[in-house]
N, C-alpha and C. Protein backbone atom coordinates (compact mmCIF):
# COMPACT_ATOMS: atom_id res chain seq x y z
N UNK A 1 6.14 11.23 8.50
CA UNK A 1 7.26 10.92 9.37
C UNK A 1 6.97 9.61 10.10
N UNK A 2 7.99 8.76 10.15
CA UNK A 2 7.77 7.37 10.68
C UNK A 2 8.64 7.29 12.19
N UNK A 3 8.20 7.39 13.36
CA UNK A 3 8.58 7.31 14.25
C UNK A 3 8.73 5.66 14.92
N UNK A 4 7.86 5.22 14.87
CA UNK A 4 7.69 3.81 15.16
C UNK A 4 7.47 2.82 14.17
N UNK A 5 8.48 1.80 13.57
CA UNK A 5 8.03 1.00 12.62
C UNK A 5 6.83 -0.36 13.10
N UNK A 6 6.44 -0.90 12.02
CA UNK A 6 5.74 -2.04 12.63
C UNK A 6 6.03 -2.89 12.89
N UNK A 7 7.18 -3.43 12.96
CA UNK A 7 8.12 -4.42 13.53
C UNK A 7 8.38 -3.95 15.09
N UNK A 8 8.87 -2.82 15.27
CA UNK A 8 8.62 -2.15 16.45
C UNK A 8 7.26 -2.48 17.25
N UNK A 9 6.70 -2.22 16.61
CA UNK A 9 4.95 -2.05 17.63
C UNK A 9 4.76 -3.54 17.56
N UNK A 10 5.05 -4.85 16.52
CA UNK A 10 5.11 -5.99 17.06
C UNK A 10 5.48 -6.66 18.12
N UNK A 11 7.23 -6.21 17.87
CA UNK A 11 7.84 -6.75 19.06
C UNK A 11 7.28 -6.26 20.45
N UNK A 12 6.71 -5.35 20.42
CA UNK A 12 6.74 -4.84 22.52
C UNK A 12 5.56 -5.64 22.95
N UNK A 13 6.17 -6.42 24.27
CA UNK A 13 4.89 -7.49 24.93
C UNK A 13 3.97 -6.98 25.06
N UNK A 14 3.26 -5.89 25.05
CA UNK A 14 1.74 -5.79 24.99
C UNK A 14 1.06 -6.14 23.51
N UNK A 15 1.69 -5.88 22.85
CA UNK A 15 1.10 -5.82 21.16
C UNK A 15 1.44 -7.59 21.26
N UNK A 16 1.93 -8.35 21.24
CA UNK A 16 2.10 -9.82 21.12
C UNK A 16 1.21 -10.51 22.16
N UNK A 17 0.90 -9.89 23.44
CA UNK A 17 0.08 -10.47 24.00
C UNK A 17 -1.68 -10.43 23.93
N UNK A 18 -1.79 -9.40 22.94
CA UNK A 18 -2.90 -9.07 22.86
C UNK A 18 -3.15 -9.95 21.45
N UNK A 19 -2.28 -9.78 20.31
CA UNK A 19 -2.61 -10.10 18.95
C UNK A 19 -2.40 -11.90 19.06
N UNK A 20 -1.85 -12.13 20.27
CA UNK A 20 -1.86 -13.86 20.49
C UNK A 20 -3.78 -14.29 20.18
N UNK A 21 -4.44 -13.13 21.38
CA UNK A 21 -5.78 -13.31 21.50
C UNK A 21 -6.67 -13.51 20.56
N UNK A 22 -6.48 -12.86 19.24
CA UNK A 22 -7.20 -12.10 18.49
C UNK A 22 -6.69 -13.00 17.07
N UNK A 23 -5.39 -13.20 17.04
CA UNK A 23 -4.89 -13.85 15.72
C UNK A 23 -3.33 -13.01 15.25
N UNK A 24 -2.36 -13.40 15.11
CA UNK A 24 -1.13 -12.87 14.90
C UNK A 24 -1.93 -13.04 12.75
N UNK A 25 -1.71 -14.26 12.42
CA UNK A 25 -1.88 -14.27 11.02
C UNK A 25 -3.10 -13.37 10.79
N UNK A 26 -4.01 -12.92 10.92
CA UNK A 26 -4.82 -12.14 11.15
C UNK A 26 -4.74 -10.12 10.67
N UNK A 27 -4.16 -10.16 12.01
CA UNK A 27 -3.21 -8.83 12.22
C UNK A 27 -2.25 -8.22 10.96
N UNK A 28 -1.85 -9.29 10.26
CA UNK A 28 -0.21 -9.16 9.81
C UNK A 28 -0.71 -8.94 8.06
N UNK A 29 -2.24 -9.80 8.23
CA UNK A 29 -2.59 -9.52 6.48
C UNK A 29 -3.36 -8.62 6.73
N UNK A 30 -4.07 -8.04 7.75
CA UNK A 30 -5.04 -6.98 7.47
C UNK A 30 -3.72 -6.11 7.20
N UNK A 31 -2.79 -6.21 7.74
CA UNK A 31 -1.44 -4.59 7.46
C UNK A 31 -1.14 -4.85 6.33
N UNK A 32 -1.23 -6.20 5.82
CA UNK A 32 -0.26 -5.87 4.71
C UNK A 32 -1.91 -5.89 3.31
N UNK A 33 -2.60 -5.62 3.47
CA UNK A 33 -4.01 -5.39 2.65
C UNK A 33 -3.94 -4.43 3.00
N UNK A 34 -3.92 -3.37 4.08
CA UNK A 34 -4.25 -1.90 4.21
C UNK A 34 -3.25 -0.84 3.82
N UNK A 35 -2.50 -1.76 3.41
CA UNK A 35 -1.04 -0.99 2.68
C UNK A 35 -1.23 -0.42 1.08
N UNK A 36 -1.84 -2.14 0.78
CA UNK A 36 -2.34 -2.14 -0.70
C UNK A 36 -3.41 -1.35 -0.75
N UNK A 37 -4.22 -0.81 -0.30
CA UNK A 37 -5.72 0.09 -0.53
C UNK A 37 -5.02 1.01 -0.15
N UNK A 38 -4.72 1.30 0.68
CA UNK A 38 -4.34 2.87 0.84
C UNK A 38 -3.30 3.20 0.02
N UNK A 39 -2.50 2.57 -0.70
CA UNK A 39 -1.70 2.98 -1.88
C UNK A 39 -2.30 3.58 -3.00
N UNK A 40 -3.31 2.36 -3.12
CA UNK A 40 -4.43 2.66 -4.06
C UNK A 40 -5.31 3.96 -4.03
N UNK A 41 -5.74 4.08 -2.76
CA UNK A 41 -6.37 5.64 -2.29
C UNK A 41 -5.91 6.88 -2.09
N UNK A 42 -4.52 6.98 -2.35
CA UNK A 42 -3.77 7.85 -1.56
C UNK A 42 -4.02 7.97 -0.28
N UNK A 43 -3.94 7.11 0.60
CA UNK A 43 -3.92 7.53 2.32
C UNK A 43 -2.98 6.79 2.54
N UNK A 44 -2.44 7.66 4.18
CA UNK A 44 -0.93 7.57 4.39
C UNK A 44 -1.00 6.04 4.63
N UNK A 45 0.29 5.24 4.01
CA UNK A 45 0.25 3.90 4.04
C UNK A 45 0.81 3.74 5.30
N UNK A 46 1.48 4.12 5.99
CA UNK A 46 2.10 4.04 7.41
C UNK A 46 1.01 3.88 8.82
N UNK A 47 0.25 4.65 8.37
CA UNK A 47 -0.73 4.80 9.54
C UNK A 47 -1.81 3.59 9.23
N UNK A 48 -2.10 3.33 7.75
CA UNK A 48 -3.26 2.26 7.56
C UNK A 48 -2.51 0.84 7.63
N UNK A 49 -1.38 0.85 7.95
CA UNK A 49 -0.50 -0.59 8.25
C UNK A 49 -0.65 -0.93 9.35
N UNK A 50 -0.65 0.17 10.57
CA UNK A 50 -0.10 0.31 11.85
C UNK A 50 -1.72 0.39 12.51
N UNK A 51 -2.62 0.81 11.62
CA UNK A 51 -3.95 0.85 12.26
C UNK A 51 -4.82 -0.98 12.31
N UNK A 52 -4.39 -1.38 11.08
CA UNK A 52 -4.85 -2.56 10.33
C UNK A 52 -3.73 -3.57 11.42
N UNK A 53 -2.78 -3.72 11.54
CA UNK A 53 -1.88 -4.43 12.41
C UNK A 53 -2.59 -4.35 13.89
N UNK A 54 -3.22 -3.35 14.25
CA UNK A 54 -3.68 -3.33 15.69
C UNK A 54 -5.32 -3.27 15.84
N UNK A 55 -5.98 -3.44 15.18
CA UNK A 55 -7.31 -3.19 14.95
C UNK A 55 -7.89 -4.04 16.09
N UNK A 56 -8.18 -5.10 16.29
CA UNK A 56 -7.98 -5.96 17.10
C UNK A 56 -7.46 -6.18 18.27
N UNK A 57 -6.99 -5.31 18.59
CA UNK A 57 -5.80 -5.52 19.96
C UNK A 57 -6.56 -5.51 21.31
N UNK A 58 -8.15 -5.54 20.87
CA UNK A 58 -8.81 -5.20 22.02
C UNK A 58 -9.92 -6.16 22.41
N UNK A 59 -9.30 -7.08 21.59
CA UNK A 59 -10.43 -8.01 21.89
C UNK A 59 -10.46 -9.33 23.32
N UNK A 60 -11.50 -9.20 23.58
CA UNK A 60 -11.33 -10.38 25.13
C UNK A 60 -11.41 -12.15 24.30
N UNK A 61 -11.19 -12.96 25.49
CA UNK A 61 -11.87 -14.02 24.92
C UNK A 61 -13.05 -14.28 25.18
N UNK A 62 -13.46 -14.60 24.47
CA UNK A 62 -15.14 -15.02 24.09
C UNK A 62 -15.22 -16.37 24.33
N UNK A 63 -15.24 -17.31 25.19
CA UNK A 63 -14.96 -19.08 25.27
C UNK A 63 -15.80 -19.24 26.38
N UNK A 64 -16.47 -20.75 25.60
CA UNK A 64 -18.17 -21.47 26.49
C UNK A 64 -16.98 -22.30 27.06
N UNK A 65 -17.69 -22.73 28.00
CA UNK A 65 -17.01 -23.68 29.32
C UNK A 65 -15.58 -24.42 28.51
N UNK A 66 -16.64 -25.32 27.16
CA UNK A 66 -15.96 -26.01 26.59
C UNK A 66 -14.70 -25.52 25.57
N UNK A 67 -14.37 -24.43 25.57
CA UNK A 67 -12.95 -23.70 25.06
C UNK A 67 -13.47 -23.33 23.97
N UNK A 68 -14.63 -23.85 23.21
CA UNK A 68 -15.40 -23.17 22.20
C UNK A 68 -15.69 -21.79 22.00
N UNK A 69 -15.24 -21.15 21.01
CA UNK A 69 -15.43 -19.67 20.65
C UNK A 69 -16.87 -19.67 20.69
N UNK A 70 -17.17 -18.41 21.89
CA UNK A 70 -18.88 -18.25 21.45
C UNK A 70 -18.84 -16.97 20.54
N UNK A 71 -19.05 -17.26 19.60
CA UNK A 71 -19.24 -16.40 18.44
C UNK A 71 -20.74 -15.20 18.42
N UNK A 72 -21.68 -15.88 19.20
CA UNK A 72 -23.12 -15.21 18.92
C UNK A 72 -23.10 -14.59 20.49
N UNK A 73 -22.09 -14.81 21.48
CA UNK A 73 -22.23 -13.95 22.49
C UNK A 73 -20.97 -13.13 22.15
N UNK A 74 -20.62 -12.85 21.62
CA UNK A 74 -18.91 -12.25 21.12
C UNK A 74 -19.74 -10.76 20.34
N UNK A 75 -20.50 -11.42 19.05
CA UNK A 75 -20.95 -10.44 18.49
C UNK A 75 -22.40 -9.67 19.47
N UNK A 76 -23.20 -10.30 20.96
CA UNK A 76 -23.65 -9.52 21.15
C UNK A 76 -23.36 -8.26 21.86
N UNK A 77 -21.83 -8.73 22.48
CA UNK A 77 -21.22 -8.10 24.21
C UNK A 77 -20.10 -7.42 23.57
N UNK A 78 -19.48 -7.48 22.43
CA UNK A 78 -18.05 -7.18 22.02
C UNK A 78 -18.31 -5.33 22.03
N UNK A 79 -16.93 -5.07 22.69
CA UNK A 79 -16.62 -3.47 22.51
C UNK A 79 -15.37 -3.87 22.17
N UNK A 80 -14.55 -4.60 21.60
CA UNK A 80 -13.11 -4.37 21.15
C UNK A 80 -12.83 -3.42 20.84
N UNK A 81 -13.35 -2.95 19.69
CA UNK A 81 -12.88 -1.83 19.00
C UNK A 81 -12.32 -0.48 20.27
N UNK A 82 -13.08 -0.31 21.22
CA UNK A 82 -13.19 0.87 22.06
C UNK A 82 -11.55 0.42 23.47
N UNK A 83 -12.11 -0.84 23.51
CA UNK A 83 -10.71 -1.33 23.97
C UNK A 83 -9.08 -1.23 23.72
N UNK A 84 -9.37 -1.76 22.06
CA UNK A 84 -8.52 -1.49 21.31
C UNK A 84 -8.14 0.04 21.20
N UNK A 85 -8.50 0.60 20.95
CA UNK A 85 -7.87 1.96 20.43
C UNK A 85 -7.41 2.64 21.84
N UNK A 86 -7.69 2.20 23.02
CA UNK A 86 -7.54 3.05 24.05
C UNK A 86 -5.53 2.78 24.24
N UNK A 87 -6.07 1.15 24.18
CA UNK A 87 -4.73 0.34 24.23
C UNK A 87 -3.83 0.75 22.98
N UNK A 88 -4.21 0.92 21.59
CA UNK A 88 -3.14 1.17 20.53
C UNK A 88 -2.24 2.52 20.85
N UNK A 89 -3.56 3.38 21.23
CA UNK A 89 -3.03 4.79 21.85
C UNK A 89 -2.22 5.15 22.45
N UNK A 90 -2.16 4.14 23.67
CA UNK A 90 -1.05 4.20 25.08
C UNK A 90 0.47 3.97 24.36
N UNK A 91 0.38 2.59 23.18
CA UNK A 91 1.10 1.99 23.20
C UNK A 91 1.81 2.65 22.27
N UNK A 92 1.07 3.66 20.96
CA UNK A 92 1.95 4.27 20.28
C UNK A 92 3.06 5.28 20.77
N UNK A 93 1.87 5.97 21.53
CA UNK A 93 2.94 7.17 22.58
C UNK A 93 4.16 6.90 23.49
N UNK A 94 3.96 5.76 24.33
CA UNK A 94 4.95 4.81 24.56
C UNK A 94 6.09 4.70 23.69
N UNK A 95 6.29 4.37 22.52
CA UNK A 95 7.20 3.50 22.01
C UNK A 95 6.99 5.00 20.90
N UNK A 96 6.69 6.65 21.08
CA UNK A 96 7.34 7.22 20.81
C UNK A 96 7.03 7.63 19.17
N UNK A 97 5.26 7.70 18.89
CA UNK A 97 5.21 7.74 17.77
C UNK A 97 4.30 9.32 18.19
N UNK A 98 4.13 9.75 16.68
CA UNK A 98 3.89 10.88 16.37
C UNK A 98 2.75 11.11 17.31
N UNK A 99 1.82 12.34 18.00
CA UNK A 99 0.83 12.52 18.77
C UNK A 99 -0.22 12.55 17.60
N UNK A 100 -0.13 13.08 16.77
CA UNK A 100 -1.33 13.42 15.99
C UNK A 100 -1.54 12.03 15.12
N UNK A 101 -0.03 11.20 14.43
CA UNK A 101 -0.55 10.36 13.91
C UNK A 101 -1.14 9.03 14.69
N UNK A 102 -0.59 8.88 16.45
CA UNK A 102 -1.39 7.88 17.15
C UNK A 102 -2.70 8.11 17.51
N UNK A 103 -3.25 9.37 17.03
CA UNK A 103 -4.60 9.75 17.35
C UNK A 103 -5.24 9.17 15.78
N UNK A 104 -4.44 9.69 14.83
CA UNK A 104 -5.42 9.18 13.99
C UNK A 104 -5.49 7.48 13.66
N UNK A 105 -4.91 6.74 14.33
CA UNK A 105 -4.42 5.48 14.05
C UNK A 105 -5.76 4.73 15.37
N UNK A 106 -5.33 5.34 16.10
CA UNK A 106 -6.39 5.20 17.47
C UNK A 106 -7.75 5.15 16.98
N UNK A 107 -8.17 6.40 16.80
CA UNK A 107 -9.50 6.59 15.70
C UNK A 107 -9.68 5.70 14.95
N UNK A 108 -9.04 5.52 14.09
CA UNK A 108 -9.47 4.21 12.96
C UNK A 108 -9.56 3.04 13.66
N UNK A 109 -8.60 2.65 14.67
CA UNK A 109 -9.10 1.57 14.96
C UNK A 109 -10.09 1.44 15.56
N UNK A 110 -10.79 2.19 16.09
CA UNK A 110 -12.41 2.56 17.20
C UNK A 110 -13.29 2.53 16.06
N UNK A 111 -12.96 2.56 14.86
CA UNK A 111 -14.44 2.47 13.90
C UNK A 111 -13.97 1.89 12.56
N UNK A 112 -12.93 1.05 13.18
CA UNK A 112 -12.83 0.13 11.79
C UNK A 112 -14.15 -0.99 11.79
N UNK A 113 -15.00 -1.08 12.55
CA UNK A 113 -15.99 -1.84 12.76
C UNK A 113 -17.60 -1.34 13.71
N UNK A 114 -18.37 -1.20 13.27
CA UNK A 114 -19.98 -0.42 13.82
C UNK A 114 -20.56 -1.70 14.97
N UNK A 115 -19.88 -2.73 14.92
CA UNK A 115 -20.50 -3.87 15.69
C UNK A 115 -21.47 -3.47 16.80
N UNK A 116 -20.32 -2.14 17.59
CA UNK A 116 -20.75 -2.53 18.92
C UNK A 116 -21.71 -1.00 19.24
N UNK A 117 -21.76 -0.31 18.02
CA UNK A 117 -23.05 1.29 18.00
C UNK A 117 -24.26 0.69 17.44
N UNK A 118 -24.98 1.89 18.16
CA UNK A 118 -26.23 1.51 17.71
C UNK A 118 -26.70 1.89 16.09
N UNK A 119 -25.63 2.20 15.78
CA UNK A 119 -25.76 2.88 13.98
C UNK A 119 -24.77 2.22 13.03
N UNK A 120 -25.10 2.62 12.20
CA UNK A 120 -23.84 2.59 11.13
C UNK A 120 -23.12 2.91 10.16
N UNK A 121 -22.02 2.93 10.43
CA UNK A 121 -20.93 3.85 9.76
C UNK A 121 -20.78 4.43 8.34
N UNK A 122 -21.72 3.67 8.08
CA UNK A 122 -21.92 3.86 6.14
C UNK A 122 -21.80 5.51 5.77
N UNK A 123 -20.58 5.76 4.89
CA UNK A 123 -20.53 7.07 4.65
C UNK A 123 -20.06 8.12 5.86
N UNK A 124 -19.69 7.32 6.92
CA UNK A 124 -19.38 8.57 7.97
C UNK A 124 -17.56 8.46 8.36
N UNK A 125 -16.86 7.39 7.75
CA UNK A 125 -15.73 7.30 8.02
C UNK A 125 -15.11 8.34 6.94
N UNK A 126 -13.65 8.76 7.95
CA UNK A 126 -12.50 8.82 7.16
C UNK A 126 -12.15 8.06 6.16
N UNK A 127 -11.07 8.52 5.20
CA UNK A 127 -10.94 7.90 4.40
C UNK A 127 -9.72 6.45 4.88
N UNK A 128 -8.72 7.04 5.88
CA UNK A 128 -8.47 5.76 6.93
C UNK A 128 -8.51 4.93 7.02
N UNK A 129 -10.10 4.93 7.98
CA UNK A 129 -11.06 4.36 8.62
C UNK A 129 -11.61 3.14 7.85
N UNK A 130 -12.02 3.91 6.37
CA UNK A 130 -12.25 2.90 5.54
C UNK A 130 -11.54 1.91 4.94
N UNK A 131 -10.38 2.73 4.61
CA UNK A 131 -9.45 1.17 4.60
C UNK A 131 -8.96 0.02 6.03
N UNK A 132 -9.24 1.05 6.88
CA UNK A 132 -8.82 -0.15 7.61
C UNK A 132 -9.99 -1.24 8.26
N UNK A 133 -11.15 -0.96 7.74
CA UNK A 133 -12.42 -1.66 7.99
C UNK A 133 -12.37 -2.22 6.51
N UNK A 134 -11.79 -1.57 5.74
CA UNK A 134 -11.81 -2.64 4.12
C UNK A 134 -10.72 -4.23 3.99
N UNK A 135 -9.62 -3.26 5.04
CA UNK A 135 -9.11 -4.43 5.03
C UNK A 135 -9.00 -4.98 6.34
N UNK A 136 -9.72 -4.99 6.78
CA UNK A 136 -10.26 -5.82 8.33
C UNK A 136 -11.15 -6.84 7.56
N UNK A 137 -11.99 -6.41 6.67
CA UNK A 137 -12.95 -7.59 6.01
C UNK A 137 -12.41 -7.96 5.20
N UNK A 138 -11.30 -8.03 4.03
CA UNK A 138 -11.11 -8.54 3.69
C UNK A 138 -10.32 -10.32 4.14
N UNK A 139 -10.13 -9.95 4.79
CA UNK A 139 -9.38 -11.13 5.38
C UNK A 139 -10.91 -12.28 6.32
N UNK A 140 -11.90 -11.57 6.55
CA UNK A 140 -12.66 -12.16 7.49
C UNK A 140 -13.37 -13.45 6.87
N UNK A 141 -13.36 -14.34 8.32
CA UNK A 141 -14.07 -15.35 7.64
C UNK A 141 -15.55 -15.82 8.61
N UNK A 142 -16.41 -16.28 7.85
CA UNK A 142 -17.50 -16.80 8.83
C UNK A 142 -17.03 -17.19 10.53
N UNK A 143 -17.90 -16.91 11.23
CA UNK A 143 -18.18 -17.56 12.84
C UNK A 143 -16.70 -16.86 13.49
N UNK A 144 -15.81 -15.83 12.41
CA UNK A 144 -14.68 -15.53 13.50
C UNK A 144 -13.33 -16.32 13.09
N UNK A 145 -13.36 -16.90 12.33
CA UNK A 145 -12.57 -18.48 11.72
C UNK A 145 -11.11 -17.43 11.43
N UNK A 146 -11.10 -16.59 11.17
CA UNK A 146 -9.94 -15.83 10.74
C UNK A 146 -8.80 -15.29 11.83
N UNK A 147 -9.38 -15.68 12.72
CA UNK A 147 -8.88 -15.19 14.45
C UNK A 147 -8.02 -16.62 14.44
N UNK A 148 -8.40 -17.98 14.07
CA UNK A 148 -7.47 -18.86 14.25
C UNK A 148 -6.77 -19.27 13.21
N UNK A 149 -6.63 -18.63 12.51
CA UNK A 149 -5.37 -18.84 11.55
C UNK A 149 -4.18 -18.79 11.98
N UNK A 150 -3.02 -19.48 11.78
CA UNK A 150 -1.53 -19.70 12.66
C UNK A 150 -0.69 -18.87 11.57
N UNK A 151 0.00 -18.31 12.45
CA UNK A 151 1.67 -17.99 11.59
C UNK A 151 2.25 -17.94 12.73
N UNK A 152 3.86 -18.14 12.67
CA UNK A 152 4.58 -18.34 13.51
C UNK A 152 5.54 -16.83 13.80
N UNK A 153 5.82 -16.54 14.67
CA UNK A 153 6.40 -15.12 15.24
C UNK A 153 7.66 -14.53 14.22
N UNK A 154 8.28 -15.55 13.93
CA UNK A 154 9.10 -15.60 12.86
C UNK A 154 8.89 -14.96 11.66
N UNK A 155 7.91 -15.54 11.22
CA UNK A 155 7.38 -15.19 9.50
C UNK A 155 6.14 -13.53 10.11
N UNK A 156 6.20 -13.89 10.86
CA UNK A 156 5.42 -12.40 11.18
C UNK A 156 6.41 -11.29 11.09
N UNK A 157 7.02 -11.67 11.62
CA UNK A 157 8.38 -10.32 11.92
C UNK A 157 8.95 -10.11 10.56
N UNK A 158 8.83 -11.54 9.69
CA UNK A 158 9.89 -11.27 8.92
C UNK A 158 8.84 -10.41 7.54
N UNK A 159 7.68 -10.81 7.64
CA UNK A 159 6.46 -10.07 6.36
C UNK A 159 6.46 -8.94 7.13
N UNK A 160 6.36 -8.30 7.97
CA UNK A 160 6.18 -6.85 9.14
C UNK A 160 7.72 -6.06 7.92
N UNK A 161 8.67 -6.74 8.68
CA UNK A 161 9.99 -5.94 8.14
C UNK A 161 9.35 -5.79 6.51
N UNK A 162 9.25 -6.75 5.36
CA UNK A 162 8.97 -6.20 4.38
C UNK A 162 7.91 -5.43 4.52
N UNK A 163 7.16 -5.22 4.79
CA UNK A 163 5.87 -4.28 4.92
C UNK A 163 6.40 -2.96 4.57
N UNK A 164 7.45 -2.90 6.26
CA UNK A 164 8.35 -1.88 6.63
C UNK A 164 9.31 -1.17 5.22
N UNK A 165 9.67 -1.82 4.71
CA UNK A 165 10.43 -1.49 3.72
C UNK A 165 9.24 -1.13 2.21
N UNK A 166 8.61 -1.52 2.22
CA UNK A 166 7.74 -0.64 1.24
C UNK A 166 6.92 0.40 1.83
N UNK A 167 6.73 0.62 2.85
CA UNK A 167 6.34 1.93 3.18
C UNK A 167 7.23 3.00 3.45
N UNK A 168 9.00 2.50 3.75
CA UNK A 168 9.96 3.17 3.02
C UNK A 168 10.19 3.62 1.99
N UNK A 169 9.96 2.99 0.96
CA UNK A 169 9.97 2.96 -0.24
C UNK A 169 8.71 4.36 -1.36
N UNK A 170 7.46 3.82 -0.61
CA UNK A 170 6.28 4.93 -0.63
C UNK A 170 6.83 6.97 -0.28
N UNK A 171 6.79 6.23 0.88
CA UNK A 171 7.54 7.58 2.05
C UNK A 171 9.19 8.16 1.24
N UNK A 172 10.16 7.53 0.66
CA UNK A 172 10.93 8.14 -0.21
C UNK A 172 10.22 8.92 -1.75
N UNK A 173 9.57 7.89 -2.13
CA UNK A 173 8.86 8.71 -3.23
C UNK A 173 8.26 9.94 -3.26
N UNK A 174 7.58 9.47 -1.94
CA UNK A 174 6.40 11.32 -2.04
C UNK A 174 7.10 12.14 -1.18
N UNK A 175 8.64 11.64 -0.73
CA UNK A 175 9.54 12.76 0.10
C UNK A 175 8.64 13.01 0.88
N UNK A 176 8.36 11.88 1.88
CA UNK A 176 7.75 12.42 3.10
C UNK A 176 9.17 12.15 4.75
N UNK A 177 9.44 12.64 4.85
CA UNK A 177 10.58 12.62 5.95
C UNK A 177 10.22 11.53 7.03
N UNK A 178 11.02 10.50 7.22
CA UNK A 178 11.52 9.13 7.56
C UNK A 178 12.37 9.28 8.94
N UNK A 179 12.47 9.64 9.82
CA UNK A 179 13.12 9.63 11.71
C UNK A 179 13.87 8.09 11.36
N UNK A 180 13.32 7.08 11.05
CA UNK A 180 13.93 6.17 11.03
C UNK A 180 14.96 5.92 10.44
N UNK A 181 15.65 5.93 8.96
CA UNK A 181 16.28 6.41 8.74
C UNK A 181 17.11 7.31 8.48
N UNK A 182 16.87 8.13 9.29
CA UNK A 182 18.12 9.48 9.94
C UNK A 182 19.15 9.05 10.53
């Protein structure tokens, strides 16, 4: 059941003010890569769009005097992930999405990445989890470089809406019941 689309969870000013931080172009291909694996995996493509779109949402800035990304104090101090999910959480319930599926969306995003535990995740994720840490890396580039990639609000909204419409498309097939179009 799709309560909140991802065009939805784009548009509301907390999700734009956060994914400004972090990378809009960023955000928009990890969703639309976590669509493609979890198609591939059978896991719900709705939730690994919406997890992969917000994964990130928790990140601070990391900047030396000189506006320079500090990258090696980023990766020693970073808890995004724990940030993030507290924030995806609020924001799903907010804007009215399922309880159980903003928990599991929440979750994934808290361990789409081991950065900030003292262990690691190898073999302990959901199946989720893993796509949305599969396609969190896929997109990644050395020193963080993937955080400044540009797209414009426009072409975000407008790849989000298609997103949207093939996970319609998914969700008609396996007759999984759609709120949105009701």
């Amino acid at each position: 059941m799709r309560n909140v689309t991802l065009v939805d969870l784009f548009k509301h000013h907390i999700t734009r003010k956060y994914l400004r931080r972090s990378g809009v172009h960023h955000a928009v291909t990890a969703a639309n890569y976590a669509f493609e694996i979890a198609l591939e995996r059978g896991v719900d493509v709705d939730q690994a769009s919406k997890a992969a779109l917000l994964h990130d949402i928790g990140h601070y800035e990391w900047y030396t005097n000189d506006g320079e990304w500090d990258y090696d104090d980023y990766r020693q101090n970073d808890i995004h992930a724990i940030k993030g999910a507290e924030r995806a959480h609020k924001l799903l319930i907010r804007l009215g999405e399922d309880r159980v599926a903003a928990k599991q969306i929440s979750v994934a995003i808290l361990l789409h990445t081991d950065s900030y535990l003292p262990f690691h995740l190898d073999g302990k994720q959901t199946p989720l989890q893993e796509v949305v840490t599969l396609a969190d890396n896929k997109d990644e580039q050395p020193k963080g470089m993937h955080h400044y990639k540009q797209m414009e609000i426009s072409e975000a909204i407008r790849e989000l809406h298609q997103l949207d419409q093939k996970i319609d498309v998914v969700y008609a097939k396996e007759n999984i019941p759609n709120e949105q179009s009701s």
